[in-house]
Protein backbone atom coordinates (compact mmCIF):
# COMPACT_ATOMS: atom_id res chain seq x y z
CA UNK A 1 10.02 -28.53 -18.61
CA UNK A 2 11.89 -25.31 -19.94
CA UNK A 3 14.98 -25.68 -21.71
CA UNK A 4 18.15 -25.08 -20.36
CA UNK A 5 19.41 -21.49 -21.06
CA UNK A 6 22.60 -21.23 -22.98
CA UNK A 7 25.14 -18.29 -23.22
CA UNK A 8 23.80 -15.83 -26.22
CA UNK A 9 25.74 -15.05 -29.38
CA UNK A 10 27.26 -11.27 -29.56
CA UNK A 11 25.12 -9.87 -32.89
CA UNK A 12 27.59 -7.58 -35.12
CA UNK A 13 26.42 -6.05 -37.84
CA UNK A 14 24.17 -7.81 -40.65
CA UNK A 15 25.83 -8.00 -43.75
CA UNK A 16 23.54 -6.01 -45.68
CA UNK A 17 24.30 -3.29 -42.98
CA UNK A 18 28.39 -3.65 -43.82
CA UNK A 19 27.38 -3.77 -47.96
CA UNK A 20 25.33 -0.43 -47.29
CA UNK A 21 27.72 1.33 -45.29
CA UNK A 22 30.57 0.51 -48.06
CA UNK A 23 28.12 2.17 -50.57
CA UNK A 24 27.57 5.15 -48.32
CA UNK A 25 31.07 5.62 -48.79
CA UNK A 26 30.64 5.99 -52.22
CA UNK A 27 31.94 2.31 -53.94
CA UNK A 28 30.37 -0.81 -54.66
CA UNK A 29 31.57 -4.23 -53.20
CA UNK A 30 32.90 -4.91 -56.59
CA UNK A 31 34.99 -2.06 -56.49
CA UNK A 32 36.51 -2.22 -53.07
CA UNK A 33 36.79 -6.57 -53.52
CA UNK A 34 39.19 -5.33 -56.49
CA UNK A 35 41.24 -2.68 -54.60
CA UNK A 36 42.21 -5.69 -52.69
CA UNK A 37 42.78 -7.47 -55.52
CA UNK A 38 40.22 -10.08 -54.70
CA UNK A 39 36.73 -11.38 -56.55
CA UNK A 40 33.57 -10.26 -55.29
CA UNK A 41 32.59 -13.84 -54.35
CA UNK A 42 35.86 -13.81 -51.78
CA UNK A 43 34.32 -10.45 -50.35
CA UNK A 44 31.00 -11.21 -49.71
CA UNK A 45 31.93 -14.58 -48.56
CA UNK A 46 33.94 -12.91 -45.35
CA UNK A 47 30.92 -11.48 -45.07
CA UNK A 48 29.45 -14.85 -43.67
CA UNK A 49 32.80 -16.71 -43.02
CA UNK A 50 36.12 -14.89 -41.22
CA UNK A 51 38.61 -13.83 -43.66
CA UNK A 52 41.02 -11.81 -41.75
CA UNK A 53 42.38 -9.60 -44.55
CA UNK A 54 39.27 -8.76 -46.14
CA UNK A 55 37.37 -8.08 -42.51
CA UNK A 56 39.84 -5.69 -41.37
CA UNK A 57 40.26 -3.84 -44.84
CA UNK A 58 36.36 -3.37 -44.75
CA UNK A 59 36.06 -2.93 -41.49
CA UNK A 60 39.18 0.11 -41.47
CA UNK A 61 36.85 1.33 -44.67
CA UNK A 62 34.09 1.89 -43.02
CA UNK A 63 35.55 2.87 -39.80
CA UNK A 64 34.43 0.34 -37.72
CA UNK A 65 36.26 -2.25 -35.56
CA UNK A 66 35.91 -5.15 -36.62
CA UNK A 67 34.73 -6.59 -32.84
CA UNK A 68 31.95 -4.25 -33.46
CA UNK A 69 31.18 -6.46 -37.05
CA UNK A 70 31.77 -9.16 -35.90
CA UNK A 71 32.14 -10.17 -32.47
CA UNK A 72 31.65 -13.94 -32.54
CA UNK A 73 34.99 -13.66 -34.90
CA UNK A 74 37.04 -11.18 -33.09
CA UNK A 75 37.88 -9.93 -29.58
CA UNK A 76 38.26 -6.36 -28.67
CA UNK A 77 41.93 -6.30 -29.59
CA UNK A 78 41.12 -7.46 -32.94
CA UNK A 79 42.28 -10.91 -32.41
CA UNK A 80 40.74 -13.78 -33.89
CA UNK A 81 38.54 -15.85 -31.57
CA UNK A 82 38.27 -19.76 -31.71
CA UNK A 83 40.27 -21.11 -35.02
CA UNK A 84 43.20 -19.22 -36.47
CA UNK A 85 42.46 -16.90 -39.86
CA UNK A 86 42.22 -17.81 -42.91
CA UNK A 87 44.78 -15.40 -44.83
CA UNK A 88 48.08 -13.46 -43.82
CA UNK A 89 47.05 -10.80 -40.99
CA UNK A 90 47.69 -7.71 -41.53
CA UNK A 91 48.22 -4.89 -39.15
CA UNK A 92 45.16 -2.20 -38.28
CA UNK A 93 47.76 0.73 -39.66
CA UNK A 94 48.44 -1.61 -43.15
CA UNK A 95 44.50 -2.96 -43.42
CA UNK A 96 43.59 1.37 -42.46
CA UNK A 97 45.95 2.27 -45.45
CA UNK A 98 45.33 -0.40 -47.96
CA UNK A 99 41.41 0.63 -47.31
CA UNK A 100 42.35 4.14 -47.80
CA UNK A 101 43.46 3.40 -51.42
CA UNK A 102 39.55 2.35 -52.40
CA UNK A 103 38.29 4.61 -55.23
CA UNK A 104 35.07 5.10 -55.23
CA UNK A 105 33.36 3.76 -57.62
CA UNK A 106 31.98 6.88 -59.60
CA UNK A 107 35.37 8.76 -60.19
CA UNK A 108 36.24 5.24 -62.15
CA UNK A 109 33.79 6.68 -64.47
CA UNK A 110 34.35 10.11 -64.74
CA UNK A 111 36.98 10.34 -67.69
């Protein structure tokens, strides 16, 4: 007997893929978890858990919506799928400017 089929999970991104493409942009996690004033552990954790600040700041960062991340979490209007966030949302223009305000993390060096 075969088992039943069920309805297949929407991918996203791996988050290894999202950690890379914020280093491609020239920061670390570290760096871009403090721009936000948040800890590194908070980051990487919406990495694996939806945080709806932190998605949508990385996801504006790397210019990428975040349905494209992470569909299982959001819908193609950006809304949150299933249970409600878990921090105050923030509007694609404020998460798209707040991102904007990253410094990468070699000019924190250069002095």
């Amino acid at each position: 007997m075969s088992r039943p089929r069920t309805a297949e999970k929407p991918e996203g991104w791996h988050r290894a893929d999202i950690v890379a493409a914020v280093k491609k942009r020239g920061t670390t996690l570290i760096a871009f978890s403090a721009s936000l004033g948040l800890t590194r552990s908070e980051t990487s954790r919406a990495l694996i858990l939806p945080h709806r600040r932190v998605n949508q700041a990385l996801a504006a960062f790397i210019g990428v919506h975040e349905s494209i991340l992470w569909p299982h979490w959001y819908d193609a209007d950006g809304r949150r799928i299933g249970k409600g966030s878990r921090s105050r949302s923030r509007s694609p223009q404020e998460s798209h400017a707040h991102a904007a305000e990253v410094v990468p993390a070699s000019s924190k060096h250069a002095a």
